[in-house]
PDB file of N, CA and C in Angstrom:
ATOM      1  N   UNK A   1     149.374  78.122 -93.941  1.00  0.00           N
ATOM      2  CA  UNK A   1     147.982  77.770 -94.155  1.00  0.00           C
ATOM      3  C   UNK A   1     147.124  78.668 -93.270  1.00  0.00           C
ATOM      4  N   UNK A   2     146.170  78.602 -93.672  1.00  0.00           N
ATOM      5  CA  UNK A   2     144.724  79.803 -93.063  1.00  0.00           C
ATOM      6  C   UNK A   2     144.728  79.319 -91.155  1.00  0.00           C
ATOM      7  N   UNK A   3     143.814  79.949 -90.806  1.00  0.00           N
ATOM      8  CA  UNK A   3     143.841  79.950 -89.191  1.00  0.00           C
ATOM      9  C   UNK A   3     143.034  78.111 -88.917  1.00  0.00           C
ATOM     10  N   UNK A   4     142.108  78.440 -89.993  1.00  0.00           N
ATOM     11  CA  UNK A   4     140.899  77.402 -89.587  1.00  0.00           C
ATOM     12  C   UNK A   4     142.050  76.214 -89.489  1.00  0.00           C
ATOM     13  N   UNK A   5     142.861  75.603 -90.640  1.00  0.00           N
ATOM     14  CA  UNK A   5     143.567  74.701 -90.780  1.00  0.00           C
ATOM     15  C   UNK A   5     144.546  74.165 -89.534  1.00  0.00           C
ATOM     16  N   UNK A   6     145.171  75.340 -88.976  1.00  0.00           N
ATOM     17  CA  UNK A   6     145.979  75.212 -87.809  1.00  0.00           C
ATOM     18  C   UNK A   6     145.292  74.902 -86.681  1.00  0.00           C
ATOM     19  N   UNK A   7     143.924  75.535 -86.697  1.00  0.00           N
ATOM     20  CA  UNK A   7     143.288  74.969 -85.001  1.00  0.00           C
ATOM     21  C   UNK A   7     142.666  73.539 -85.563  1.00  0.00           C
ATOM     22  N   UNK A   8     142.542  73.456 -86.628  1.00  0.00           N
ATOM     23  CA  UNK A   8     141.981  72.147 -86.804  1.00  0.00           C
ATOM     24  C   UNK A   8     143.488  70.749 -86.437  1.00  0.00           C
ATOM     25  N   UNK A   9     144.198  71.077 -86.840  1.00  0.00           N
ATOM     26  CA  UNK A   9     145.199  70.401 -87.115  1.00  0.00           C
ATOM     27  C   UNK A   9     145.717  70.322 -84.801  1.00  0.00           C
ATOM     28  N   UNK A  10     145.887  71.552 -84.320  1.00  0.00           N
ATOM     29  CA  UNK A  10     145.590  71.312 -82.796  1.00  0.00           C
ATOM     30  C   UNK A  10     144.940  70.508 -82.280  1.00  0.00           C
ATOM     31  N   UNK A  11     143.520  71.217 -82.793  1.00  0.00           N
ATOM     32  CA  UNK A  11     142.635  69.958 -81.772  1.00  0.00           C
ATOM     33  C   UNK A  11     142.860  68.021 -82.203  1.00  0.00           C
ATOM     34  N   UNK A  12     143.265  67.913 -83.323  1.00  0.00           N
ATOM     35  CA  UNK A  12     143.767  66.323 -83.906  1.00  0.00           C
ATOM     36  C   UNK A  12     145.025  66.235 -82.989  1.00  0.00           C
ATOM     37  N   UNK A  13     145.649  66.611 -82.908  1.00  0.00           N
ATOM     38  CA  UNK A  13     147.192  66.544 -82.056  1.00  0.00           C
ATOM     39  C   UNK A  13     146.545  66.778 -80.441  1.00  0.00           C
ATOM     40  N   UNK A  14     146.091  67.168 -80.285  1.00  0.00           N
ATOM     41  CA  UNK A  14     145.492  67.501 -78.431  1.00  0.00           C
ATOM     42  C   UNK A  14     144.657  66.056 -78.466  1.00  0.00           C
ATOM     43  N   UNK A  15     143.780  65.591 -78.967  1.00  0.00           N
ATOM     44  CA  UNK A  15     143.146  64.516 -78.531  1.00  0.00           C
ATOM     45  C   UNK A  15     143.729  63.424 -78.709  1.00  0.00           C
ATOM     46  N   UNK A  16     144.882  63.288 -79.730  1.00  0.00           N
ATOM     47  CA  UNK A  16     145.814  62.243 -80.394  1.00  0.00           C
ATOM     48  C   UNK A  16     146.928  61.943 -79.232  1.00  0.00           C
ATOM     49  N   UNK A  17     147.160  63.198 -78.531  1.00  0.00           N
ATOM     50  CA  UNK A  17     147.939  62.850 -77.352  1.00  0.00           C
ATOM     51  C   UNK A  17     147.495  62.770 -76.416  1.00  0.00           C
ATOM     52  N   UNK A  18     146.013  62.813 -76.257  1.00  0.00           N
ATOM     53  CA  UNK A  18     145.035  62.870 -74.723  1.00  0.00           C
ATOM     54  C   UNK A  18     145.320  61.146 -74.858  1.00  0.00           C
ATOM     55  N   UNK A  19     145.263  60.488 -76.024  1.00  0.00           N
ATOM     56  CA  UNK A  19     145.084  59.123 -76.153  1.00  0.00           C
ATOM     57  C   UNK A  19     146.144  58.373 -76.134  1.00  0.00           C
ATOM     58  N   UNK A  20     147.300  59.153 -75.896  1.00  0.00           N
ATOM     59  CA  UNK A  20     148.284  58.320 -75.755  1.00  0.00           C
ATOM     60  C   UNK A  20     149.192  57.620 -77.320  1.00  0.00           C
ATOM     61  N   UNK A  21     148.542  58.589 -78.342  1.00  0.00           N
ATOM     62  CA  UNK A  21     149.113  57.890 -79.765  1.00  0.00           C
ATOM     63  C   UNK A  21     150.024  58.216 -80.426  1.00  0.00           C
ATOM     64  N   UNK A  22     150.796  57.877 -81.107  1.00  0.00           N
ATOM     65  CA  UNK A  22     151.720  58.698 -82.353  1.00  0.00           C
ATOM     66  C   UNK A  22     151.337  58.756 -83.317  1.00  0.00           C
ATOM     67  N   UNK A  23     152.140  59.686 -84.315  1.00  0.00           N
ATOM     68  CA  UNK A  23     151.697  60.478 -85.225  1.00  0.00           C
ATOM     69  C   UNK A  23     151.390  58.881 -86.078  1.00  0.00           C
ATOM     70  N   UNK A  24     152.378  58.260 -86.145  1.00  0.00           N
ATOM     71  CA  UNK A  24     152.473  56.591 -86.932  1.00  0.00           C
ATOM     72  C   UNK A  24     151.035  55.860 -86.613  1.00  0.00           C
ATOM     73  N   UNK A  25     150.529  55.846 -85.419  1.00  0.00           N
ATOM     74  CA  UNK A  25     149.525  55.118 -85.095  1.00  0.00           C
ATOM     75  C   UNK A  25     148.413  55.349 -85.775  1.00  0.00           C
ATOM     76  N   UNK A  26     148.520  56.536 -85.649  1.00  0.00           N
ATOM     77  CA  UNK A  26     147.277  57.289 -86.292  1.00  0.00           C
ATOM     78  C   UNK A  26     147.675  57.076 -88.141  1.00  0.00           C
ATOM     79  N   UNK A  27     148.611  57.249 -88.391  1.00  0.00           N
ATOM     80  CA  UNK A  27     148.702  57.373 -90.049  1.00  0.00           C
ATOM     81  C   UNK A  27     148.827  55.524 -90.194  1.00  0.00           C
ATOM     82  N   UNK A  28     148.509  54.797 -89.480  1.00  0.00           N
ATOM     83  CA  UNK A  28     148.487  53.497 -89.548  1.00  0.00           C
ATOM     84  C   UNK A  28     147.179  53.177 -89.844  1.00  0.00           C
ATOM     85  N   UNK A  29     146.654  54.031 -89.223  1.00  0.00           N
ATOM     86  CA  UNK A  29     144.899  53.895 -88.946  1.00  0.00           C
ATOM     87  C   UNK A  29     144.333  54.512 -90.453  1.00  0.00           C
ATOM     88  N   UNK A  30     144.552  55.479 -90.560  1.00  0.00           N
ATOM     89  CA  UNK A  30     144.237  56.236 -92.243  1.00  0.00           C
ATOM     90  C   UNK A  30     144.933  55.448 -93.600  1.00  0.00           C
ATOM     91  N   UNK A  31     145.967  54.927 -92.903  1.00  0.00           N
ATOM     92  CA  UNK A  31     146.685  54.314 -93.895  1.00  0.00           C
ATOM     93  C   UNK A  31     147.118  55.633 -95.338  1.00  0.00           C
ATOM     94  N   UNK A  32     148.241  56.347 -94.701  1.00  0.00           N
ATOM     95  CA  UNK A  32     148.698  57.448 -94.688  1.00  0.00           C
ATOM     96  C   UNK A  32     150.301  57.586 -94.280  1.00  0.00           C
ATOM     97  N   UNK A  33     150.731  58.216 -94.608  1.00  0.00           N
ATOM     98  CA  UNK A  33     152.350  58.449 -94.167  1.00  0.00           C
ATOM     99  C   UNK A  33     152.381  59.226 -93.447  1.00  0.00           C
ATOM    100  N   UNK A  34     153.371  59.126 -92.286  1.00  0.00           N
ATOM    101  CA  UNK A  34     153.588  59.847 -90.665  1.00  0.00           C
ATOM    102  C   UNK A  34     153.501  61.385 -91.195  1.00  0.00           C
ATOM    103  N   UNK A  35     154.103  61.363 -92.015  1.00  0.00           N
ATOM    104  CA  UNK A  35     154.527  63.241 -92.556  1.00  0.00           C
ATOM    105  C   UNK A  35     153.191  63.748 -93.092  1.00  0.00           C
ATOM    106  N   UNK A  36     152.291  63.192 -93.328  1.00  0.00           N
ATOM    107  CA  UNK A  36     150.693  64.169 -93.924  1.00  0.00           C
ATOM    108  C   UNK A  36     149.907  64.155 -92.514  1.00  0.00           C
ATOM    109  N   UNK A  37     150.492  63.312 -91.647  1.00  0.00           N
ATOM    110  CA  UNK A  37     149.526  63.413 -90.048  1.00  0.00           C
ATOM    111  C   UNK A  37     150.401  64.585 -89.644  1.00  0.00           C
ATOM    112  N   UNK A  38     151.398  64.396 -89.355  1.00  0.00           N
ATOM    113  CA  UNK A  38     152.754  65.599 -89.046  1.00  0.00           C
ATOM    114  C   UNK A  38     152.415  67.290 -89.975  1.00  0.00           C
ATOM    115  N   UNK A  39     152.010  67.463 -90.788  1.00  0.00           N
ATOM    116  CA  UNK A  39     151.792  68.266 -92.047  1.00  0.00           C
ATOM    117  C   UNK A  39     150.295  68.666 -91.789  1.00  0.00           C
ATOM    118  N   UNK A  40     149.068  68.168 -91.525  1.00  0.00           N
ATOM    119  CA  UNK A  40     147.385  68.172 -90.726  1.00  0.00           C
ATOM    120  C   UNK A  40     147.701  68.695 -89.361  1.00  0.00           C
ATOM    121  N   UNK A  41     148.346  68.232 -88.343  1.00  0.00           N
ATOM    122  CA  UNK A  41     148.666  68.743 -87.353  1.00  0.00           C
ATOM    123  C   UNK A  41     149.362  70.132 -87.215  1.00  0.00           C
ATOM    124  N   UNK A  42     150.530  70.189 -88.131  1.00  0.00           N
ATOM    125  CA  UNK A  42     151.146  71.601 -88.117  1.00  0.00           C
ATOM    126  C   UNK A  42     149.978  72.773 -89.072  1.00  0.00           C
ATOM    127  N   UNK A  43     148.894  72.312 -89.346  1.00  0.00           N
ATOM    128  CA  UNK A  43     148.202  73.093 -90.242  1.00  0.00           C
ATOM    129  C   UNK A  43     148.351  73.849 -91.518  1.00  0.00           C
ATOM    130  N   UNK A  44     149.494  72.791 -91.910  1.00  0.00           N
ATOM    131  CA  UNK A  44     150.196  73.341 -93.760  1.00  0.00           C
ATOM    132  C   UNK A  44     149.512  72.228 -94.695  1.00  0.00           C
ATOM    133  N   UNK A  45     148.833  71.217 -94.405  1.00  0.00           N
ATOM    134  CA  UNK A  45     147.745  70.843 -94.960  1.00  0.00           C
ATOM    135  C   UNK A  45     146.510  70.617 -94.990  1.00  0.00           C
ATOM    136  N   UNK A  46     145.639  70.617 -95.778  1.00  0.00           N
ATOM    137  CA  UNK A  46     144.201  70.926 -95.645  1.00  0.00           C
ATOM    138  C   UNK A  46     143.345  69.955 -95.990  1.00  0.00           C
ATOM    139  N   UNK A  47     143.305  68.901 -95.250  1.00  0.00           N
ATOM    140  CA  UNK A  47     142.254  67.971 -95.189  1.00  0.00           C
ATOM    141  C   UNK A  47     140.938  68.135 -96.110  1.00  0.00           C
ATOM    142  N   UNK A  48     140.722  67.215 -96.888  1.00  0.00           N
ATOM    143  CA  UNK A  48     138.922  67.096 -97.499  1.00  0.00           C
ATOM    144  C   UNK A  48     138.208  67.018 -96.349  1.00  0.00           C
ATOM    145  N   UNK A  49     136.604  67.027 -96.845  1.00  0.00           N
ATOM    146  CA  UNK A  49     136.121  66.425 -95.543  1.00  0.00           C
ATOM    147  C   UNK A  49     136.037  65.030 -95.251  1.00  0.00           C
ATOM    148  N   UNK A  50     136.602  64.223 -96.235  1.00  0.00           N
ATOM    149  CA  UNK A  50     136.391  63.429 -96.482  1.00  0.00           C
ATOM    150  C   UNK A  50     137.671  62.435 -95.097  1.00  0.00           C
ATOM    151  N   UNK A  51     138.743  62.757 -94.989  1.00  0.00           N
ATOM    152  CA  UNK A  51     139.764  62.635 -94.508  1.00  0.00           C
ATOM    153  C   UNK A  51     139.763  63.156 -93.169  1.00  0.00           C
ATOM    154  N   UNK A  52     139.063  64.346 -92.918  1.00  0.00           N
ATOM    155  CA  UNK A  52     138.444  64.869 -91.366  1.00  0.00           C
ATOM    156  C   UNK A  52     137.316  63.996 -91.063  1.00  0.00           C
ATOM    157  N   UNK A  53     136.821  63.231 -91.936  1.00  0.00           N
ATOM    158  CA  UNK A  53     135.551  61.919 -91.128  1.00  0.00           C
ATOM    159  C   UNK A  53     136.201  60.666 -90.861  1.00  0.00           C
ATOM    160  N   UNK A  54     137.248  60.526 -91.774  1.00  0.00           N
ATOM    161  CA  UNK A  54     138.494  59.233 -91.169  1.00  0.00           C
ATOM    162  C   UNK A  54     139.442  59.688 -89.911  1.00  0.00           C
ATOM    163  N   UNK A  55     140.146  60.534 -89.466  1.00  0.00           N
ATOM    164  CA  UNK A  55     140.586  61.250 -88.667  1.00  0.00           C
ATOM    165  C   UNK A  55     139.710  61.286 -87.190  1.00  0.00           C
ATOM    166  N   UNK A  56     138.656  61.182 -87.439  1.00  0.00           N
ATOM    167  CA  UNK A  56     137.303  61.574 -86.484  1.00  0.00           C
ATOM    168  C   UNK A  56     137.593  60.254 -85.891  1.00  0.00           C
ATOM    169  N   UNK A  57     136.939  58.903 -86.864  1.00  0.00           N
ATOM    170  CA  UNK A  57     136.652  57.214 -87.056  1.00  0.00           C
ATOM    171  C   UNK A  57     138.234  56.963 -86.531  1.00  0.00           C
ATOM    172  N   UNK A  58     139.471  57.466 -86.618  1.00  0.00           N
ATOM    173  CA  UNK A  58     140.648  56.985 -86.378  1.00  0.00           C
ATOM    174  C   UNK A  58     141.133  57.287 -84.479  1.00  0.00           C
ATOM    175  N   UNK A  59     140.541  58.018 -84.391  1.00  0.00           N
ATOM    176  CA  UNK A  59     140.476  59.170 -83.207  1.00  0.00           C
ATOM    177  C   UNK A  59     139.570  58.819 -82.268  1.00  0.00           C
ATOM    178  N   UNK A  60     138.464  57.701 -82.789  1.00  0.00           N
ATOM    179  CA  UNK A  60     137.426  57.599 -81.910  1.00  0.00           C
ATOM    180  C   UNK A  60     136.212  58.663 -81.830  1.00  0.00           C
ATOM    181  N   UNK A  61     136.564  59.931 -82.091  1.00  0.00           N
ATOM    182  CA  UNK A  61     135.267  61.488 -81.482  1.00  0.00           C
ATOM    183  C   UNK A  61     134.678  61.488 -82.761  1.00  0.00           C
ATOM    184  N   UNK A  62     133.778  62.177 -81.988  1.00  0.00           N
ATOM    185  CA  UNK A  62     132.714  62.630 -83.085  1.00  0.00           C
ATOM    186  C   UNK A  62     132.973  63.488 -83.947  1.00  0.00           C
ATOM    187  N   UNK A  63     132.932  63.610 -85.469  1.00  0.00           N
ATOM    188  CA  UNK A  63     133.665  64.759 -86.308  1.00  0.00           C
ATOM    189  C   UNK A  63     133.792  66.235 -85.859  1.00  0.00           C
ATOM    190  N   UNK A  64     132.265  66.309 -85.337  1.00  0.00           N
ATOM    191  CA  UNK A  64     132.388  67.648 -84.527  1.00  0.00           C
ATOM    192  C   UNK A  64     133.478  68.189 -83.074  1.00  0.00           C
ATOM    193  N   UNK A  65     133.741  67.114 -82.763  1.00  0.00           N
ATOM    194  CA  UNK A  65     135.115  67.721 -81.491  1.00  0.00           C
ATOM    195  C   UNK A  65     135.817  67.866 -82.588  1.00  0.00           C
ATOM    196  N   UNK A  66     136.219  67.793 -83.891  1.00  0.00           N
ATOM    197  CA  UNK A  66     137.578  68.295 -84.633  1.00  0.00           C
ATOM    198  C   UNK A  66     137.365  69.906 -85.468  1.00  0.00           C
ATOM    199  N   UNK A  67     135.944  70.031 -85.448  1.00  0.00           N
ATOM    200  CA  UNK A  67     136.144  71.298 -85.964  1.00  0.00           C
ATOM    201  C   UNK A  67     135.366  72.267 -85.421  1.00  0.00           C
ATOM    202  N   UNK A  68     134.368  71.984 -84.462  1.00  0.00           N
ATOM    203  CA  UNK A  68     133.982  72.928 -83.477  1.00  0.00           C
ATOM    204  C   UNK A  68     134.637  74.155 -82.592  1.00  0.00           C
ATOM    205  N   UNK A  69     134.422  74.956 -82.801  1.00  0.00           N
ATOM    206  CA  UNK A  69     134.639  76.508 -82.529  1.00  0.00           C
ATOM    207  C   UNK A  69     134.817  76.202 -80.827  1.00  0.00           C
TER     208      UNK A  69
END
């Protein structure tokens, strides 16, 4: 997947573990399977935006800490 996808998929995994969560917790929260949080994180899938504003709401931050430069 493209560059954007992979740092996006970092910064979800860096704050996901600043918080102390697993990949499960979080795909508990989206109501999602461990392997598409696992798959967003490794940056081989590409989130709507729709799914980066649940991710945000699941995460607690503001949408912008997930895709800010």
């Amino acid at each position: 997947m493209d560059n954007i996808s992979k740092q996006f998929g970092k910064r979800a995994r860096a704050i996901r573990l600043k918080q102390g969560l697993s990949q499960g917790d979080i795909a508990k929260r989206l109501d999602v399977h461990r392997s598409y949080v696992s798959g967003i994180e490794r940056g081989i899938r590409n989130p709507s935006l729709k799914v980066i504003q649940r991710i945000a709401k699941a995460l607690e931050v503001p949408m912008e800490k997930l895709i800010k430069d």
